[in-house]
Protein backbone atom coordinates (compact mmCIF):
# COMPACT_ATOMS: atom_id res chain seq x y z
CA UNK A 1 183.59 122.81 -144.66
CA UNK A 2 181.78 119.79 -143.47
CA UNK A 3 184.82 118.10 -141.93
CA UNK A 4 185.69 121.66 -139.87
CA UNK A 5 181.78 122.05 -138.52
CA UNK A 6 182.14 117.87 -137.72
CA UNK A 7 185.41 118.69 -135.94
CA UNK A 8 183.66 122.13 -134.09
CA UNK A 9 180.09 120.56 -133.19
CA UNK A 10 182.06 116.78 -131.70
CA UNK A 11 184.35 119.12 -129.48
CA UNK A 12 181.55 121.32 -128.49
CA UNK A 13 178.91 118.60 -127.58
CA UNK A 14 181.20 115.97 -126.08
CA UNK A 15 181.59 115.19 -122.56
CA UNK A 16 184.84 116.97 -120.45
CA UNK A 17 187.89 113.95 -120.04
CA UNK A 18 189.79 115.98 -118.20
CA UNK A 19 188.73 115.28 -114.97
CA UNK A 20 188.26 111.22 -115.82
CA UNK A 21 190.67 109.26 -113.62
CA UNK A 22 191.43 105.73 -113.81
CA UNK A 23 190.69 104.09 -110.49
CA UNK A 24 194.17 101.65 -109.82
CA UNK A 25 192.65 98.05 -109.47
CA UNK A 26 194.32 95.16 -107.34
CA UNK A 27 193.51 91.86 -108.58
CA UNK A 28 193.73 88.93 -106.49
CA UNK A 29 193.15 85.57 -108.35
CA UNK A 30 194.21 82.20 -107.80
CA UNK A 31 197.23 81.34 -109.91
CA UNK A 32 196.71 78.88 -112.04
CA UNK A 33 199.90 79.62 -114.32
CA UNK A 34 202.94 82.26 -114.58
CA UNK A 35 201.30 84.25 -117.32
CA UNK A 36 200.56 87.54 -117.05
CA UNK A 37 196.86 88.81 -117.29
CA UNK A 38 195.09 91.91 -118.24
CA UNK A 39 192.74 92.96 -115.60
CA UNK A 40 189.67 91.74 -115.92
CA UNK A 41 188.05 95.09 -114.65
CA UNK A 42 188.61 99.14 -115.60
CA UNK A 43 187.32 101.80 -113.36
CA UNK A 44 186.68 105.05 -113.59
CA UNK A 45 185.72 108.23 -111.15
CA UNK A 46 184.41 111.24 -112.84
CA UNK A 47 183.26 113.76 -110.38
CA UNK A 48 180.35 111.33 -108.78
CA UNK A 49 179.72 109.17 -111.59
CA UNK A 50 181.20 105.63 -111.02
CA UNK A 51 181.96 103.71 -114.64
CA UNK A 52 182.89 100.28 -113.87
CA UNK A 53 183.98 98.34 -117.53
CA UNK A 54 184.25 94.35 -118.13
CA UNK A 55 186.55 93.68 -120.01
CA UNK A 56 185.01 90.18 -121.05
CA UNK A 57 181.55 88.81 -120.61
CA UNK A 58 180.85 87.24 -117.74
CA UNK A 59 178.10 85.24 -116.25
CA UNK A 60 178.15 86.35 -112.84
CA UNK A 61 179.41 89.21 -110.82
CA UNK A 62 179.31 91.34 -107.83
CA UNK A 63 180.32 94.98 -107.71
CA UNK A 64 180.02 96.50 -103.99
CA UNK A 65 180.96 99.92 -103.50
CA UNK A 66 181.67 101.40 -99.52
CA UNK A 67 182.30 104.34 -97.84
CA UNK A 68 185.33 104.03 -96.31
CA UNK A 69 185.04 106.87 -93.71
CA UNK A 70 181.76 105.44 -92.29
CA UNK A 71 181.85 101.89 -93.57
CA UNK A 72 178.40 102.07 -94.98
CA UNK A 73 177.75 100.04 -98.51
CA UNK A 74 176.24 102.48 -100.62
CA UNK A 75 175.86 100.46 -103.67
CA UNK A 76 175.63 96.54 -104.13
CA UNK A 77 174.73 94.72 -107.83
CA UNK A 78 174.54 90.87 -108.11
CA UNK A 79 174.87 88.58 -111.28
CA UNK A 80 175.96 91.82 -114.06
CA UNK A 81 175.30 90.43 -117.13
CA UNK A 82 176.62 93.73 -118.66
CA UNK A 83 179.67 94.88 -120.04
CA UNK A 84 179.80 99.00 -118.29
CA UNK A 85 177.94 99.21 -115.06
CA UNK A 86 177.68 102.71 -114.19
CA UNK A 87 177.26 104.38 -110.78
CA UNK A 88 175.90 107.74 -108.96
CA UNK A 89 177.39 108.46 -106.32
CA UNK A 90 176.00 111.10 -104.75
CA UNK A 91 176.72 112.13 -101.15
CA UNK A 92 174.69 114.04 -98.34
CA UNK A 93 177.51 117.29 -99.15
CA UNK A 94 179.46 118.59 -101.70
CA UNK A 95 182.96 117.54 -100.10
CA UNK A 96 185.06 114.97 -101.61
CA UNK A 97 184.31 111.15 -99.96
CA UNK A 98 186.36 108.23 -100.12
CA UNK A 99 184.81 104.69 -101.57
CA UNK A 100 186.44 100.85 -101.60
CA UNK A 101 185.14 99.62 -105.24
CA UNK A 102 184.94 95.59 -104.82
CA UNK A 103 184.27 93.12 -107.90
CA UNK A 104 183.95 89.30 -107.22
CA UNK A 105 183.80 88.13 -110.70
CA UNK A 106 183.94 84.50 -109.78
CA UNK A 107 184.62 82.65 -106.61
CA UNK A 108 188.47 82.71 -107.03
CA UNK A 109 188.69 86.54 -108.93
CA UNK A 110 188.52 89.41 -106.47
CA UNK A 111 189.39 92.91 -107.99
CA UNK A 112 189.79 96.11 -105.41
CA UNK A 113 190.58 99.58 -105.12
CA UNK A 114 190.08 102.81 -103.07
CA UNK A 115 189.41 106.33 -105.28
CA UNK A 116 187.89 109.73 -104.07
CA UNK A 117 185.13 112.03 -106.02
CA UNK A 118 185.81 115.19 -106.32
């Protein structure tokens, strides 16, 4: 009985991951050897909320985040220390916009990509 009202009260109470999308990341790096690397970066758009995950610690780091209609930064964070950054973005209207996520983890790691809220 306790096991079925865990099972009820955790799918109840916990947040909707239907509508989470995985923002595609390009990762431009210097190569320093053939290997091939996991991206240092995850992103993902739900709705309005921004969640931006490091996949290791790092020292320094610099997430912008632009409009891409209007060109406008609407959110810049220097030297993260943390491991999830997360972001609001919320827009003068209800319609969908279009943002350019940028991540300069160190002076030769640049990690981009373009997703839409809904």
């Amino acid at each position: 009985m306790l096991l079925l009202s865990t099972f009820l009260v955790s799918n109840l109470l916990a947040n909707p991951t239907d509508s989470r999308k995985m923002i595609r990341l390009k990762v431009k790096k210097k190569v320093e050897h053939r290997s091939i690397e996991q991206s240092p970066v995850e992103a993902f758009i739900t709705g309005s909320l921004l969640e931006i995950k490091f996949n290791c610690p790092y020292k320094e780091a610099t997430i912008s985040v632009s409009n891409l209609t209007t060109g406008e930064e609407v959110y810049v964070e220097e030297n993260i220390n943390d491991q999830i950054v997360t972001v609001y973005l919320y827009g003068s209207n209800a319609e969908s916009q279009e943002y350019m996520l940028n991540v300069q983890i160190d002076k030769d790691t640049f990690v981009s990509g373009e997703f839409s809220t809904e």
